[in-house]
C-alpha atoms as a PDB file:
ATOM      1  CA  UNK A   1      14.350   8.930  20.701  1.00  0.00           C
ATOM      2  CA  UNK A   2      11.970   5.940  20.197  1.00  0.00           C
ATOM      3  CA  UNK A   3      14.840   3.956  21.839  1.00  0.00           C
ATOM      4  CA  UNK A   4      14.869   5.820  25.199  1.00  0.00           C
ATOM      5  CA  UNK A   5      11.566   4.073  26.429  1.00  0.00           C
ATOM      6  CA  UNK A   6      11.058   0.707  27.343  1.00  0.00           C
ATOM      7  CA  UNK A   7       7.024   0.602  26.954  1.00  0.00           C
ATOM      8  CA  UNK A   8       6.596  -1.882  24.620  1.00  0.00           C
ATOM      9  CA  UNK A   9       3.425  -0.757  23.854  1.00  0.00           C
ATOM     10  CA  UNK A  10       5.257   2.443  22.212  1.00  0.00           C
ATOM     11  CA  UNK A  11       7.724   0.880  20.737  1.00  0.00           C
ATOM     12  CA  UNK A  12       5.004  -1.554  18.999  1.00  0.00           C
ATOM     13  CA  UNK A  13       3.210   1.623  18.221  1.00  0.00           C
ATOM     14  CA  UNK A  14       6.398   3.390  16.630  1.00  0.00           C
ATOM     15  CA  UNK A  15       7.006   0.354  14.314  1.00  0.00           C
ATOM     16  CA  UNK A  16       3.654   0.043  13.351  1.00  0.00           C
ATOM     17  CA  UNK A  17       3.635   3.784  12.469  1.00  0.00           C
ATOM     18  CA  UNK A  18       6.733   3.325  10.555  1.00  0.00           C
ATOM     19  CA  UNK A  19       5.889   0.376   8.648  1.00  0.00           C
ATOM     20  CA  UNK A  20       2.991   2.081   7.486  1.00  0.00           C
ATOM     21  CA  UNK A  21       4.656   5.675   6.459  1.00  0.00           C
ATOM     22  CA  UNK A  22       7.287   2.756   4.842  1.00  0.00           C
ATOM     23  CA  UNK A  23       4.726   1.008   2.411  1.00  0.00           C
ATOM     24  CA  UNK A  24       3.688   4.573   1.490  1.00  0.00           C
ATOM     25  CA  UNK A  25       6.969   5.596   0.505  1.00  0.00           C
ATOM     26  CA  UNK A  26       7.999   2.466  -1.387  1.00  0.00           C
ATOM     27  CA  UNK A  27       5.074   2.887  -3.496  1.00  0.00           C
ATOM     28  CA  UNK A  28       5.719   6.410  -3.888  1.00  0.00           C
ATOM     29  CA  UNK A  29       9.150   5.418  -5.513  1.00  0.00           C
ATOM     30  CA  UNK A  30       7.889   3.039  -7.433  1.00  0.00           C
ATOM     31  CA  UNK A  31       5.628   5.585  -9.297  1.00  0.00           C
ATOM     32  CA  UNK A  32       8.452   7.704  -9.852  1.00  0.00           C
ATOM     33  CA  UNK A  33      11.087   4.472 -11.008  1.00  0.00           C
ATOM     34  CA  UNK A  34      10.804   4.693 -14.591  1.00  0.00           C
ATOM     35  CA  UNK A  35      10.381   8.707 -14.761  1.00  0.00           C
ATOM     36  CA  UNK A  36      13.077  10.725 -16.446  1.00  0.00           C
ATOM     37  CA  UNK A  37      14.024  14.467 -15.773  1.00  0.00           C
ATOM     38  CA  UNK A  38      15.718  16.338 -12.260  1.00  0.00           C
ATOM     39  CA  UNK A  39      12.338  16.777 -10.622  1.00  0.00           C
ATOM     40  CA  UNK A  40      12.260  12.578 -10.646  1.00  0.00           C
ATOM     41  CA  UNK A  41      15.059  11.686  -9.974  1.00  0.00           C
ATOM     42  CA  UNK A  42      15.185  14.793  -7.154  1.00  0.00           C
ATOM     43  CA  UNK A  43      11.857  12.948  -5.835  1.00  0.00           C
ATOM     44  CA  UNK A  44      13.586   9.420  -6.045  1.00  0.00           C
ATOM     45  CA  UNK A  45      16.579  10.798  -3.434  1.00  0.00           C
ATOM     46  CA  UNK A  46      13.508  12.149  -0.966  1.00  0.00           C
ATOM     47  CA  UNK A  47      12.060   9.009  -0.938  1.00  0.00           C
ATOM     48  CA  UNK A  48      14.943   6.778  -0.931  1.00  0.00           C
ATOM     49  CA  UNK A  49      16.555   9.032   2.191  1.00  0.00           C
ATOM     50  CA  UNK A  50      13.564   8.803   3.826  1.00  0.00           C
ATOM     51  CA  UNK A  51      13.199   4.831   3.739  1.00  0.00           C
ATOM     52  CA  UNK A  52      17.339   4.891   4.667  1.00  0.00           C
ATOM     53  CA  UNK A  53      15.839   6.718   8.084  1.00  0.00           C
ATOM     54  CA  UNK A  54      13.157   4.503   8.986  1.00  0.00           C
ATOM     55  CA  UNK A  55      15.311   1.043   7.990  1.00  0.00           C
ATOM     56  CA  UNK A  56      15.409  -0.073  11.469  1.00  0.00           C
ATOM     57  CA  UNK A  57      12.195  -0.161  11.801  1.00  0.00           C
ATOM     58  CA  UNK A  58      11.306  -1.897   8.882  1.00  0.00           C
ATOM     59  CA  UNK A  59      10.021  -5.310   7.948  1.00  0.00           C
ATOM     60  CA  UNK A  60      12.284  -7.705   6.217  1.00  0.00           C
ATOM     61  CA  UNK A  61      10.404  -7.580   3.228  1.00  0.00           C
ATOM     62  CA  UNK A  62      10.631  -3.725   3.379  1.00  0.00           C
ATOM     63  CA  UNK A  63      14.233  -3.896   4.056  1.00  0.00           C
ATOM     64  CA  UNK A  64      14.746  -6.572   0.818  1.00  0.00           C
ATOM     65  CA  UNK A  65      12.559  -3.551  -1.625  1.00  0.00           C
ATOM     66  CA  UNK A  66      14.720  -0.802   0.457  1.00  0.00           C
ATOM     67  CA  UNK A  67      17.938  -3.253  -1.016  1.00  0.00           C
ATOM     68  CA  UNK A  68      16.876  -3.612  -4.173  1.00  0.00           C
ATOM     69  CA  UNK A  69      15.747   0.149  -4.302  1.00  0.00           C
ATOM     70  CA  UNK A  70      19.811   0.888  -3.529  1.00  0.00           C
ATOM     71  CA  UNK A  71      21.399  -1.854  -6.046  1.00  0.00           C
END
């Protein structure tokens, strides 16, 4: 849907919204990383499909911790 416009000011808007929501969720995961038990590693999956849906929008060095995240 954020594709369907060609305001740049929305699409600026959009990335800078999703950047942010991004550095939330990466830190997020990384409180959860070294957790043990169903209800972590549960919470690890949320967060991980979450950053997966918002890659496009991401910086690069949110895309490299989205890579290492996955490996």
């Amino acid at each position: 849907m954020a594709h369907a416009t060609k305001d740049n000011n929305i699409h600026a808007k959009i990335n800078q919204v999703a950047q942010s929501q991004a550095d939330v969720l990466i830190a997020h995961y990384q409180h959860l990383q070294h957790a043990k038990g169903i209800i972590a590693y549960q919470g690890r999956q949320h967060y991980i499909a979450q950053l997966c849906a918002l890659e496009t929008y991401l910086t690069v060095a949110q895309r490299q911790t989205l890579k290492k995240i996955l490996n």
